[in-house]
N, C-alpha and C. Protein backbone atom coordinates (compact mmCIF):
# COMPACT_ATOMS: atom_id res chain seq x y z
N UNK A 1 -8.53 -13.92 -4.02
CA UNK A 1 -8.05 -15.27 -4.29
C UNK A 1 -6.70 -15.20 -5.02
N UNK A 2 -6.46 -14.39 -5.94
CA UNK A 2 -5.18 -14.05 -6.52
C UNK A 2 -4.36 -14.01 -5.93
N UNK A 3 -4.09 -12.41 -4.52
CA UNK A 3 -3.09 -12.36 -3.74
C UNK A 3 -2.96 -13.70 -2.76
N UNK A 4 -3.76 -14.65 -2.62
CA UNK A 4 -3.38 -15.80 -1.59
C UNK A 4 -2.60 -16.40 -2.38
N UNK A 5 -3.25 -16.85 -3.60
CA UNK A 5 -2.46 -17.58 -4.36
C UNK A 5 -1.11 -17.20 -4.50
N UNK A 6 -1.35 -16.19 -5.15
CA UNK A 6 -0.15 -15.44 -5.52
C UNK A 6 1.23 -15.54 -4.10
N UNK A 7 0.86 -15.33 -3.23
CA UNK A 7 1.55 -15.58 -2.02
C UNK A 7 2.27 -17.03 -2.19
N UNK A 8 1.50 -18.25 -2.20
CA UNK A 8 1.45 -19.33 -2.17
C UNK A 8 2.69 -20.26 -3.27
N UNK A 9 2.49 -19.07 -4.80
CA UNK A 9 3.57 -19.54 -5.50
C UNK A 9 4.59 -18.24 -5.59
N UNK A 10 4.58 -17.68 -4.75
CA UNK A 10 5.74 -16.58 -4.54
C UNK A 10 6.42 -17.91 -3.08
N UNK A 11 6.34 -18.66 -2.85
CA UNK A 11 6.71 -19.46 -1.34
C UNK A 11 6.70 -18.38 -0.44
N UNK A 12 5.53 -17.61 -0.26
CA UNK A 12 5.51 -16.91 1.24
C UNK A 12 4.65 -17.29 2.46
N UNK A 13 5.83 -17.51 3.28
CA UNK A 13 5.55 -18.08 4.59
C UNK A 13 4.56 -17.22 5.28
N UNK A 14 5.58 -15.95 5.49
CA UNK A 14 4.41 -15.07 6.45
C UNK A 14 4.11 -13.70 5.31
N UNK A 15 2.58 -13.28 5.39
CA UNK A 15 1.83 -12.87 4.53
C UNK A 15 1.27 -11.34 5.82
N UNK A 16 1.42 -10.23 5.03
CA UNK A 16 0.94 -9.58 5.95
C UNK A 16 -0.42 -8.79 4.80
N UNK A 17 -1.29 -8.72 5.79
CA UNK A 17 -2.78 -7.93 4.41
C UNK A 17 -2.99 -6.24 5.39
N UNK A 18 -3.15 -5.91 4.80
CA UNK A 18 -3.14 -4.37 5.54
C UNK A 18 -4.58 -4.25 5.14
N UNK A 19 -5.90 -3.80 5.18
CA UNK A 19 -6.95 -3.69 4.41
C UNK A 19 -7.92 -2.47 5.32
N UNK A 20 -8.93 -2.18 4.89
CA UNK A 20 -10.35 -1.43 5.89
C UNK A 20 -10.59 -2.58 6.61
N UNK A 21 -10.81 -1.90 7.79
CA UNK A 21 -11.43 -2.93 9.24
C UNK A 21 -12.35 -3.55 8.71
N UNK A 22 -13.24 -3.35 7.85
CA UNK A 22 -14.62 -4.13 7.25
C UNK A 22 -14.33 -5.25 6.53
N UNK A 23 -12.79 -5.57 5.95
CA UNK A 23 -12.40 -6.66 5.12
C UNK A 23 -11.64 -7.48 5.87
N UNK A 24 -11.14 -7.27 7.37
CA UNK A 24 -10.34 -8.19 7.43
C UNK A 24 -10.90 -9.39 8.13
N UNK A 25 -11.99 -10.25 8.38
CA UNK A 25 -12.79 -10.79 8.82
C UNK A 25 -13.12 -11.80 7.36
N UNK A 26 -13.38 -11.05 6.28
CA UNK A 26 -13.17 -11.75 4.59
C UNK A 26 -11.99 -12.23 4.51
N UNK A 27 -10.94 -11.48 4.59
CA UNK A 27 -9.35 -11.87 4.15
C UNK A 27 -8.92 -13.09 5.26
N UNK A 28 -9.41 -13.67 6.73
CA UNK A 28 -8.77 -14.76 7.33
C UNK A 28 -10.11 -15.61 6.72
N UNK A 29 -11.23 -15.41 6.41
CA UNK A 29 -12.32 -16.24 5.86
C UNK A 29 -11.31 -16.91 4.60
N UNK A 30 -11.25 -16.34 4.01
CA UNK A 30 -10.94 -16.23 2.02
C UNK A 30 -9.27 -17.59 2.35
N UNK A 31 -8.37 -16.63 3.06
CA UNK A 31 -7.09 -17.42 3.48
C UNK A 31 -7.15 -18.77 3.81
N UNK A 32 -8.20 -18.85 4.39
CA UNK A 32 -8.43 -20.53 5.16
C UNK A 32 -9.16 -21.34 3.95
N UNK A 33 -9.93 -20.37 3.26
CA UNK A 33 -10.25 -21.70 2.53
C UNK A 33 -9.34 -22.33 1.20
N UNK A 34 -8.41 -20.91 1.04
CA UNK A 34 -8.00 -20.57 -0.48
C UNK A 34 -6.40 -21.27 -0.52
N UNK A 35 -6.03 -20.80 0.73
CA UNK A 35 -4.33 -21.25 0.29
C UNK A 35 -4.35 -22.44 0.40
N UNK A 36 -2.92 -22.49 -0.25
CA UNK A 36 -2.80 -24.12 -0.66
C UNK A 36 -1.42 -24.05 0.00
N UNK A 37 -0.66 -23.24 1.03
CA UNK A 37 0.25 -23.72 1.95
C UNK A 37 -0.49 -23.75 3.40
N UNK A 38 0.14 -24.54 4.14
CA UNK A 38 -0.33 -24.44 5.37
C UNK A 38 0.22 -23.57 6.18
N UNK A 39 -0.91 -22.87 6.87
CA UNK A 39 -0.36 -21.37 7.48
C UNK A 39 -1.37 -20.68 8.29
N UNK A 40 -0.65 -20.51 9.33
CA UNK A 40 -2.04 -20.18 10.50
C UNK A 40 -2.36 -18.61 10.48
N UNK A 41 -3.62 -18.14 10.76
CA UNK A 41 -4.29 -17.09 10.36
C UNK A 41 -4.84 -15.75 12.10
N UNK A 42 -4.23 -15.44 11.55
CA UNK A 42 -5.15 -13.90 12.94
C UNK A 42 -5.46 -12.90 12.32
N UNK A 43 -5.93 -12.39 13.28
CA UNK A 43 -6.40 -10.84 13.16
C UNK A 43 -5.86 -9.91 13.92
N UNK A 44 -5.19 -8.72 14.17
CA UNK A 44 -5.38 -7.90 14.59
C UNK A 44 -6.72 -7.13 15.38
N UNK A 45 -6.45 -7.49 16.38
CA UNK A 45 -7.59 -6.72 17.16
C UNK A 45 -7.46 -5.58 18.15
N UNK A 46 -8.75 -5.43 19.07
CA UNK A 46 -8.40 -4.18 19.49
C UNK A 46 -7.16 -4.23 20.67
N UNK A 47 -6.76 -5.39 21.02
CA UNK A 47 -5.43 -5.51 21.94
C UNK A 47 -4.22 -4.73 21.36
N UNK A 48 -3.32 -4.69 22.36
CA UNK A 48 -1.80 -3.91 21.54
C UNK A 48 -1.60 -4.94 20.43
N UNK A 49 -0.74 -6.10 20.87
CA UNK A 49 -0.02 -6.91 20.30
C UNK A 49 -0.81 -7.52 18.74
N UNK A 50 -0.06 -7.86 17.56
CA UNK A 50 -0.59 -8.43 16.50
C UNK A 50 -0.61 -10.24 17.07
N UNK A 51 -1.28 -11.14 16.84
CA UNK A 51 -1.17 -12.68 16.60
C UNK A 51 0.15 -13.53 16.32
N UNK A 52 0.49 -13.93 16.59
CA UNK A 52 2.10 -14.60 16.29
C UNK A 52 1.48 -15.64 15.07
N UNK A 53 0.95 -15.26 14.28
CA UNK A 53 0.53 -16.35 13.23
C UNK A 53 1.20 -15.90 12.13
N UNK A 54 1.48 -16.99 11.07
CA UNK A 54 1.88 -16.91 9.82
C UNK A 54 1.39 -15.98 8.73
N UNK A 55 0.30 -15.54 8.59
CA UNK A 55 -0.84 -14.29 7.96
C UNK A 55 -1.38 -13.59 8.86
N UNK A 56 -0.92 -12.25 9.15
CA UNK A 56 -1.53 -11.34 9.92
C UNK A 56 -2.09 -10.33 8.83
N UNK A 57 -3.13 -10.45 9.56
CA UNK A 57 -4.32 -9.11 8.79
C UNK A 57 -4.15 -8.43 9.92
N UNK A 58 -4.59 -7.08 9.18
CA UNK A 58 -4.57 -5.40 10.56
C UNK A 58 -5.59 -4.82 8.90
N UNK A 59 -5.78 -4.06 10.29
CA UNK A 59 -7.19 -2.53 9.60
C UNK A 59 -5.89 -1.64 9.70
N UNK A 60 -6.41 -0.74 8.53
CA UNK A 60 -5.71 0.19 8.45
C UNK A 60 -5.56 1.21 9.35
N UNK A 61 -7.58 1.56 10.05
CA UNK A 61 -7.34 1.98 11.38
C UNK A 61 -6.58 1.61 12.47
N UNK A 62 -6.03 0.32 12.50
CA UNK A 62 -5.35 -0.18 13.69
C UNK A 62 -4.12 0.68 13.82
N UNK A 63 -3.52 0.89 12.38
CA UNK A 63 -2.12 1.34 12.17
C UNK A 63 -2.21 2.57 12.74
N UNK A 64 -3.29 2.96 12.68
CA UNK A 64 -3.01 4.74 13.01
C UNK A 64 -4.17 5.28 14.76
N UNK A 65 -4.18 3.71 15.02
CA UNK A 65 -5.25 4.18 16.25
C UNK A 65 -4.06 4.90 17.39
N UNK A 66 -4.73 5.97 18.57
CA UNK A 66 -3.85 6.29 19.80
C UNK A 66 -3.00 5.25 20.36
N UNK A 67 -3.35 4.19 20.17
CA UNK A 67 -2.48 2.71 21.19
C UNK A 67 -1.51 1.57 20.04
N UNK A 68 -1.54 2.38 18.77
CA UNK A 68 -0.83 1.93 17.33
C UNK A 68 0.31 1.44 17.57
N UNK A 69 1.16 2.45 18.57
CA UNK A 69 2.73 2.35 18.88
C UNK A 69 2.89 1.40 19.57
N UNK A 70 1.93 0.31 20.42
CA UNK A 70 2.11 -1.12 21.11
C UNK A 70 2.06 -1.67 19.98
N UNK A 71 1.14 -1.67 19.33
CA UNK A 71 0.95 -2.27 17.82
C UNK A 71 2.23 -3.13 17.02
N UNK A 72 3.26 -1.80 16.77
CA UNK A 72 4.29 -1.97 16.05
C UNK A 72 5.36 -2.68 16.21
N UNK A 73 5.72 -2.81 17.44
CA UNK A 73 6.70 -4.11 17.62
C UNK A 73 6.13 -5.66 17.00
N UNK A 74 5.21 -5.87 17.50
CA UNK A 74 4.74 -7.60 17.00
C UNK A 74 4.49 -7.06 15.25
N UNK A 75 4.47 -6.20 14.71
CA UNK A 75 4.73 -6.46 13.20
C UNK A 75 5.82 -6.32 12.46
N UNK A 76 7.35 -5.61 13.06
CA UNK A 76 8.41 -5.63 12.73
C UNK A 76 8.95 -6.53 12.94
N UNK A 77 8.78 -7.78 11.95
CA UNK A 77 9.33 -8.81 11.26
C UNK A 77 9.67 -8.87 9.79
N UNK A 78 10.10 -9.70 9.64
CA UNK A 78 9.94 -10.13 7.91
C UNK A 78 8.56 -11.08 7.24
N UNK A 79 8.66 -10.30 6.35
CA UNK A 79 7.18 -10.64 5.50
C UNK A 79 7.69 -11.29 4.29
N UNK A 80 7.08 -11.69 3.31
CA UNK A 80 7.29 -12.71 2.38
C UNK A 80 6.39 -11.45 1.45
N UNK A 81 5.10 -11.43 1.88
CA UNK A 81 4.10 -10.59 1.14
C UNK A 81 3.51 -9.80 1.94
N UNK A 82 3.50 -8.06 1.61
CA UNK A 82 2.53 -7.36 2.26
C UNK A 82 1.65 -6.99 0.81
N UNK A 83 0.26 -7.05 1.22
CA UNK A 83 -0.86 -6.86 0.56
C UNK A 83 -1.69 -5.71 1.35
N UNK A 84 -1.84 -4.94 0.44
CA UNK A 84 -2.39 -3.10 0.54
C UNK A 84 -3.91 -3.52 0.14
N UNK A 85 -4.74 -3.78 1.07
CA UNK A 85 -5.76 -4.22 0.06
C UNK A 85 -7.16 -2.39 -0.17
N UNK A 86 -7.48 -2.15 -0.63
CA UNK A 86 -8.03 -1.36 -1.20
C UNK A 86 -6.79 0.20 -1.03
N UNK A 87 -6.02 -0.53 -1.91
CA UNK A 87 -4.93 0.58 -1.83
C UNK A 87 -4.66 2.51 -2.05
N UNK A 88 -6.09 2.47 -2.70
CA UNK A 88 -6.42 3.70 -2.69
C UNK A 88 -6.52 4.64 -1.41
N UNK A 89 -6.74 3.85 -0.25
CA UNK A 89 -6.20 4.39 1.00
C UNK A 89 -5.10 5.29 1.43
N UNK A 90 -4.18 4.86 0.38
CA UNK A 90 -2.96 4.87 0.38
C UNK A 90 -2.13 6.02 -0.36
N UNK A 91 -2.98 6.89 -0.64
CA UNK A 91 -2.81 7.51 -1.79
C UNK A 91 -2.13 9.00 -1.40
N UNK A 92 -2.69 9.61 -0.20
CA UNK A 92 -2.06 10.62 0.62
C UNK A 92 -0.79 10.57 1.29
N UNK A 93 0.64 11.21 0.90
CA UNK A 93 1.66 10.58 0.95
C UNK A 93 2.05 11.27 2.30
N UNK A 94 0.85 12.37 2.62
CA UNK A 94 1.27 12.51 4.28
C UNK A 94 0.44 12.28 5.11
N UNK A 95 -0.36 11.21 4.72
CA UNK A 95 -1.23 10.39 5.34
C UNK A 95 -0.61 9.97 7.03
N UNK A 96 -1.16 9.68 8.00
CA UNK A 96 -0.25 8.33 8.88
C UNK A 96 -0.70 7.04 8.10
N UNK A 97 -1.48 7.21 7.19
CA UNK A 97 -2.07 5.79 6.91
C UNK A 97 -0.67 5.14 6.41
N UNK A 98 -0.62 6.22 5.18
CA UNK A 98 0.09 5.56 4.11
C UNK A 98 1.88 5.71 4.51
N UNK A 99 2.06 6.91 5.81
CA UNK A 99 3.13 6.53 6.17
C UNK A 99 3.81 5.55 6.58
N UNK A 100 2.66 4.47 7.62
CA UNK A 100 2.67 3.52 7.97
C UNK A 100 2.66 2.64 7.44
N UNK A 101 2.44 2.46 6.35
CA UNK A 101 3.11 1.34 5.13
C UNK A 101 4.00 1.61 4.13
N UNK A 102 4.17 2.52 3.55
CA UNK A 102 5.32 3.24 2.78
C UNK A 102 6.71 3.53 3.42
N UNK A 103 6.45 4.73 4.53
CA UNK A 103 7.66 5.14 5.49
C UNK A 103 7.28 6.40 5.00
N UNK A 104 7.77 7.09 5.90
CA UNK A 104 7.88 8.85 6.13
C UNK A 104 7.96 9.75 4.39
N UNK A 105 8.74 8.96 3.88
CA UNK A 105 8.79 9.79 2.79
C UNK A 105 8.18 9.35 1.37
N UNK A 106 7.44 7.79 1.36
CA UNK A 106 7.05 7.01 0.78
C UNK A 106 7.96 6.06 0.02
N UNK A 107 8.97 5.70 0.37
CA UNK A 107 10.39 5.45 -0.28
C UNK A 107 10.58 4.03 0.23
N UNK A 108 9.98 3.37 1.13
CA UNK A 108 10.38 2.02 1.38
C UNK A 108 11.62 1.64 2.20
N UNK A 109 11.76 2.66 2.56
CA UNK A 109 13.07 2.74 3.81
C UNK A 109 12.75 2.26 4.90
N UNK A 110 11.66 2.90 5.10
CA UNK A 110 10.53 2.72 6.79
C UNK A 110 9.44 2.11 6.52
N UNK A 111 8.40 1.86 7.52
CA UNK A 111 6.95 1.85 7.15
C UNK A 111 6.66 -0.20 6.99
N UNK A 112 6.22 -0.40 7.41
CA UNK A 112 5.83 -1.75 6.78
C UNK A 112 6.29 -2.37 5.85
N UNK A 113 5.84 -1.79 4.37
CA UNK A 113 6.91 -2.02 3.42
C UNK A 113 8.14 -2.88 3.30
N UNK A 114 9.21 -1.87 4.24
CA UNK A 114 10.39 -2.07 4.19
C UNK A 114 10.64 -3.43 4.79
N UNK A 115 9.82 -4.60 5.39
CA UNK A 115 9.87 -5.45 5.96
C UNK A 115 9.41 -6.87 4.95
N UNK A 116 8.89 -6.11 4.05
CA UNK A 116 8.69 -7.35 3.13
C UNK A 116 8.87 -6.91 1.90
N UNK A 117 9.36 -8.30 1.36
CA UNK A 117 10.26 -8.95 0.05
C UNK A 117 9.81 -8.20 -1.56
N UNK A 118 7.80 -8.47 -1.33
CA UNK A 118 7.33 -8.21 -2.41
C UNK A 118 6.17 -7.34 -1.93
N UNK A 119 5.54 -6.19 -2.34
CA UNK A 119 4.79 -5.25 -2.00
C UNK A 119 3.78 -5.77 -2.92
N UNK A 120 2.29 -5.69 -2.86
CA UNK A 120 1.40 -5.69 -3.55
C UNK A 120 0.31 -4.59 -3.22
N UNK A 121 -0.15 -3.68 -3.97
CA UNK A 121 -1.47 -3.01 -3.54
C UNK A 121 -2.51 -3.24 -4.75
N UNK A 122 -3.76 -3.63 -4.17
CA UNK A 122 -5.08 -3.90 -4.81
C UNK A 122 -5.52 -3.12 -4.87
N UNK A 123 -6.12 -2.64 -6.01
CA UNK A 123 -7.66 -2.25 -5.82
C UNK A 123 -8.06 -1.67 -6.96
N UNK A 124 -9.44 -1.38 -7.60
CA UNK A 124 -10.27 -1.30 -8.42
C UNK A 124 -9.87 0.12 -8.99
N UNK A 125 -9.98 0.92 -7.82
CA UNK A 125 -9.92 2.65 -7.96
C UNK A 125 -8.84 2.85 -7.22
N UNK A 126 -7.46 2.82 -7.98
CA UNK A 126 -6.39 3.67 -6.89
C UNK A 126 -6.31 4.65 -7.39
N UNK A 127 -6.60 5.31 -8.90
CA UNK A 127 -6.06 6.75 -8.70
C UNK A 127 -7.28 7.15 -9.14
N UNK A 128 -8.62 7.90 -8.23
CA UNK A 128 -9.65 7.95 -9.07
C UNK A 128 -10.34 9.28 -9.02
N UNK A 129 -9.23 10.31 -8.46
CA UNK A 129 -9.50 11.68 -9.12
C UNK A 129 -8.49 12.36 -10.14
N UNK A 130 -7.71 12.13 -10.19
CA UNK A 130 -6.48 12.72 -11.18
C UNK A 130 -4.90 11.20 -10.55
N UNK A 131 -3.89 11.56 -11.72
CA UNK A 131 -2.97 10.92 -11.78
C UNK A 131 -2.14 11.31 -10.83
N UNK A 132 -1.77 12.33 -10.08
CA UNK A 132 -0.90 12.71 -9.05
C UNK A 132 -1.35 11.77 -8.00
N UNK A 133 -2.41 11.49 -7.86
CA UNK A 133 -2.85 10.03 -6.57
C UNK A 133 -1.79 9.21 -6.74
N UNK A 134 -1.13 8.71 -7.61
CA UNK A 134 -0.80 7.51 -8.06
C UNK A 134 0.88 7.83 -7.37
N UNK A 135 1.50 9.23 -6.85
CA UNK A 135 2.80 9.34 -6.62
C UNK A 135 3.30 8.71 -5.70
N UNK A 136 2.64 8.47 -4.58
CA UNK A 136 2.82 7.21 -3.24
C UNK A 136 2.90 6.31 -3.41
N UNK A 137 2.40 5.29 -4.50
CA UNK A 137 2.60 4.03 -5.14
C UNK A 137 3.90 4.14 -6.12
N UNK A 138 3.61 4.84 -6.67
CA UNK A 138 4.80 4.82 -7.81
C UNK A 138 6.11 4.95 -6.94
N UNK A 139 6.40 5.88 -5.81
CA UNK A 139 7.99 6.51 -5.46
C UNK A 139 7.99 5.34 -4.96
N UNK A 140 7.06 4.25 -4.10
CA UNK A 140 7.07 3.33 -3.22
C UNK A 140 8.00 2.30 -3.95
N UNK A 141 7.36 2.12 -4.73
CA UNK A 141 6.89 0.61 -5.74
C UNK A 141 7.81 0.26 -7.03
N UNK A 142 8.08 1.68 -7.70
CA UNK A 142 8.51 2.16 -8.67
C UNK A 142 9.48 3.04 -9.00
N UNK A 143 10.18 3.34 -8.09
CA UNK A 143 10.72 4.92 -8.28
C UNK A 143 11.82 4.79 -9.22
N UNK A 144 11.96 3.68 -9.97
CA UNK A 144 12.50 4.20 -11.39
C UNK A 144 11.87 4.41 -12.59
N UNK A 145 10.92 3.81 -11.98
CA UNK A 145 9.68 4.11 -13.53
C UNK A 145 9.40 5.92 -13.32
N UNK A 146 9.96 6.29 -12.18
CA UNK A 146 9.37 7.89 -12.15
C UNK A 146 10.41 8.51 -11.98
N UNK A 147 11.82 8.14 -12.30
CA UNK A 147 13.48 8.71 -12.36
C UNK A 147 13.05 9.73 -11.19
N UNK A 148 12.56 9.18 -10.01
CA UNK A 148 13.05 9.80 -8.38
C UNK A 148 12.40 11.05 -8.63
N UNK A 149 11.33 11.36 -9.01
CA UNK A 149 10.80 12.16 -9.15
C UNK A 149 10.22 13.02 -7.76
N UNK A 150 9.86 14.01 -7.53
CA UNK A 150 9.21 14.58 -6.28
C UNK A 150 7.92 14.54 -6.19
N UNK A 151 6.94 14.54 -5.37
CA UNK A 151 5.48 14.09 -5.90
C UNK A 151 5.12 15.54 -6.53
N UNK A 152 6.01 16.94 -6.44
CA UNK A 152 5.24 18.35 -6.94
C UNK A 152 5.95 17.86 -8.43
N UNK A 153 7.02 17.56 -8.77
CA UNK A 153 7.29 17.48 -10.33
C UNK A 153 6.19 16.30 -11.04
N UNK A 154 6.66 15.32 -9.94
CA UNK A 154 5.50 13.88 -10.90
C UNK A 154 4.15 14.76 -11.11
N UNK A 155 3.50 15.65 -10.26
CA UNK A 155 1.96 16.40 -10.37
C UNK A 155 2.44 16.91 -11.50
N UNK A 156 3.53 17.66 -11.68
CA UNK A 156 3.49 18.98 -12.90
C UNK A 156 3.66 18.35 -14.33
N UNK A 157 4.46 17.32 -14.17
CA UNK A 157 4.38 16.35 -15.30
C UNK A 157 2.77 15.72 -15.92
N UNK A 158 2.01 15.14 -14.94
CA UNK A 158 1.32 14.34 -15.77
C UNK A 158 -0.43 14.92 -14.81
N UNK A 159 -0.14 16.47 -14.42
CA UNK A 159 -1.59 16.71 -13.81
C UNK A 159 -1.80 18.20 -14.46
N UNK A 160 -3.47 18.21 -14.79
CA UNK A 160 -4.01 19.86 -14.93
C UNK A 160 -3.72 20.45 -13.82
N UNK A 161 -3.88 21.80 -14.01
CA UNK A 161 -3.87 22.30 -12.71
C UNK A 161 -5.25 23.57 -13.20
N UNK A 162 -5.99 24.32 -12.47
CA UNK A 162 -7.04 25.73 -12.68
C UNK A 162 -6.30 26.40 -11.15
N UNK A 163 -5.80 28.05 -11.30
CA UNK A 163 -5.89 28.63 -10.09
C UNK A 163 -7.26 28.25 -9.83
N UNK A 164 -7.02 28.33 -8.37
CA UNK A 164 -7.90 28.22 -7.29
C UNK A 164 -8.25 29.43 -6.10
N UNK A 165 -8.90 29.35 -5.21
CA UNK A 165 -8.89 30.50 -4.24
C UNK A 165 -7.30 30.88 -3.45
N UNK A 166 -7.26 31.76 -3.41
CA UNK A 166 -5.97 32.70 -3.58
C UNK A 166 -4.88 32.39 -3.42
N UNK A 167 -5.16 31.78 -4.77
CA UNK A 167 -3.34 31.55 -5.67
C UNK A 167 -3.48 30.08 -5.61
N UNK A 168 -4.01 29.12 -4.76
CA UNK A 168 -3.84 28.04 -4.19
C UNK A 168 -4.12 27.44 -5.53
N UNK A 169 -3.49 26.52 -6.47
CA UNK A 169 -3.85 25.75 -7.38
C UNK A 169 -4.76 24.40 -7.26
N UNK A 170 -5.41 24.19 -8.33
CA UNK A 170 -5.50 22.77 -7.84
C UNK A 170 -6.03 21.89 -8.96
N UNK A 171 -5.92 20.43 -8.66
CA UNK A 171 -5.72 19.69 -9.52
C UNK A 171 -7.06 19.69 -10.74
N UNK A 172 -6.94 19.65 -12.11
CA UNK A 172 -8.63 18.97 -12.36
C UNK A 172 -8.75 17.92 -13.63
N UNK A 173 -7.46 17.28 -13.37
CA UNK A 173 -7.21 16.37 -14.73
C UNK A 173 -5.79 16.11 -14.75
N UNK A 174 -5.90 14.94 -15.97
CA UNK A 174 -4.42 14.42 -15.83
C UNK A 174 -3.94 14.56 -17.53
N UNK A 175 -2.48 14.77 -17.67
CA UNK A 175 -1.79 15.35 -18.99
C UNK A 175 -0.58 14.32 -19.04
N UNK A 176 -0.22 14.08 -20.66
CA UNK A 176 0.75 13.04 -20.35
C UNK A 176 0.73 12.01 -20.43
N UNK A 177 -0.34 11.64 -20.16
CA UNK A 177 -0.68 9.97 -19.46
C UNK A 177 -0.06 9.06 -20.52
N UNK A 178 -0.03 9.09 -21.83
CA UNK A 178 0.77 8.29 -22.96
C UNK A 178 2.40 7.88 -22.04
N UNK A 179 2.71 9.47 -21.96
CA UNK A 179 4.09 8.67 -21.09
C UNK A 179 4.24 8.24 -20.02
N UNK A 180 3.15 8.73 -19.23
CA UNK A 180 3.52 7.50 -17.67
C UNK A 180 3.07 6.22 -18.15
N UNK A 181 2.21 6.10 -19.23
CA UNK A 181 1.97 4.22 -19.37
C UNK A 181 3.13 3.85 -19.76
N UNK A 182 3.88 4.71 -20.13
CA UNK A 182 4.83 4.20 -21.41
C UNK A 182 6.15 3.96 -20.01
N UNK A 183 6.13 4.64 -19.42
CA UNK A 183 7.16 5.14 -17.90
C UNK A 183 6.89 3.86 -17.09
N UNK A 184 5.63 3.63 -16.90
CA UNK A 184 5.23 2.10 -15.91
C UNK A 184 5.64 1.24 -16.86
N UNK A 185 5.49 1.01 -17.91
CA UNK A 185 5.32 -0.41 -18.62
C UNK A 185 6.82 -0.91 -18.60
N UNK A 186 7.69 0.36 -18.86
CA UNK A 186 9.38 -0.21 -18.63
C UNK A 186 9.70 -0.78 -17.28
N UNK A 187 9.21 -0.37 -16.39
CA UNK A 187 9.59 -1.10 -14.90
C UNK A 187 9.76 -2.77 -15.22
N UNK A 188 8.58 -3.44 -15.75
CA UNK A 188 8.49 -5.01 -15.95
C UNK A 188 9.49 -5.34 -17.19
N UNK A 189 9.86 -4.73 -17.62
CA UNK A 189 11.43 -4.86 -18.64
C UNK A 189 12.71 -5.38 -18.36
């Protein structure tokens, strides 16, 4: 109800929701009853083409299914609002998921993203094994709160690491964290 709203007094016309196939059936439910602009609603389905409507919802599977690349023309428009909804999806920065909304390098150049005004990602648990999750959002979203950081420095900065099987490190906790709150909180400054 937030992000509709939120849409609504941001004046965004066209609203794009990116979400799991299991939510987007909630999100044109929730839209119709919730906004308070008038604005017509689709879905993404299993056809190529997206809906020529004012709020397009897509599954995240859609973005990355074999027949994706018909997909992509009817969503390269301008957006008002894209909404990441359980954004933790999103978190693998060489995902296709998250390429497909970020861009190739997570930078907002390419990718969905780059097509709308204001980026939003939801969700309860986005970084919910260690803080290096969080580098695809941040370079996206933020990348001055992380002075252009690389996602191996942002890890070395604010993640444990234990060798692992041979040589291979790997993550098991997060270090720091005082200054990335302190690093995010200046962005809204």
């Amino acid at each position: 109800i937030q992000a509709i709203r939120g849409s609504d007094l941001a004046g965004a016309r066209h609203v794009l929701v990116a979400c799991p196939a299991i939510a987007a059936e909630g999100w044109r439910r929730e839209f119709l009853r919730w906004q308070q602009v008038d604005r017509s609603v689709g879905i993404v389905t299993e056809r190529a083409a997206a809906p020529a409507t004012d709020v397009v919802i897509v599954a995240y599977n859609r973005l990355t299914a074999a027949d994706s690349k018909a997909l992509y023309p009817s969503l390269r428009r301008k957006w008002g609002v894209l909404v990441n909804d359980e954004a933790q999806a999103l978190k693998n920065p060489q995902s296709k998921r998250t390429r497909a909304i970020y861009g190739a390098n997570c930078d907002r150049r390419s990718g969905l993203s780059s097509l709308a005004r204001q980026v939003w990602s939801l969700s309860g648990t986005i970084a919910p094994n260690h803080p290096g999750e969080m580098w695809s959002h941040a370079n996206a979203l933020f990348p001055a709160a992380i002075g252009g950081a690389s996602e191996a420095a942002f890890e070395q900065r604010f993640c444990q690491f234990k060798a692992g099987f041979r040589g291979k490190r790997s993550v098991i906790g997060g270090r720091n964290l005082d200054g990335h709150r302190a690093d995010v909180g200046r962005v809204g400054d």
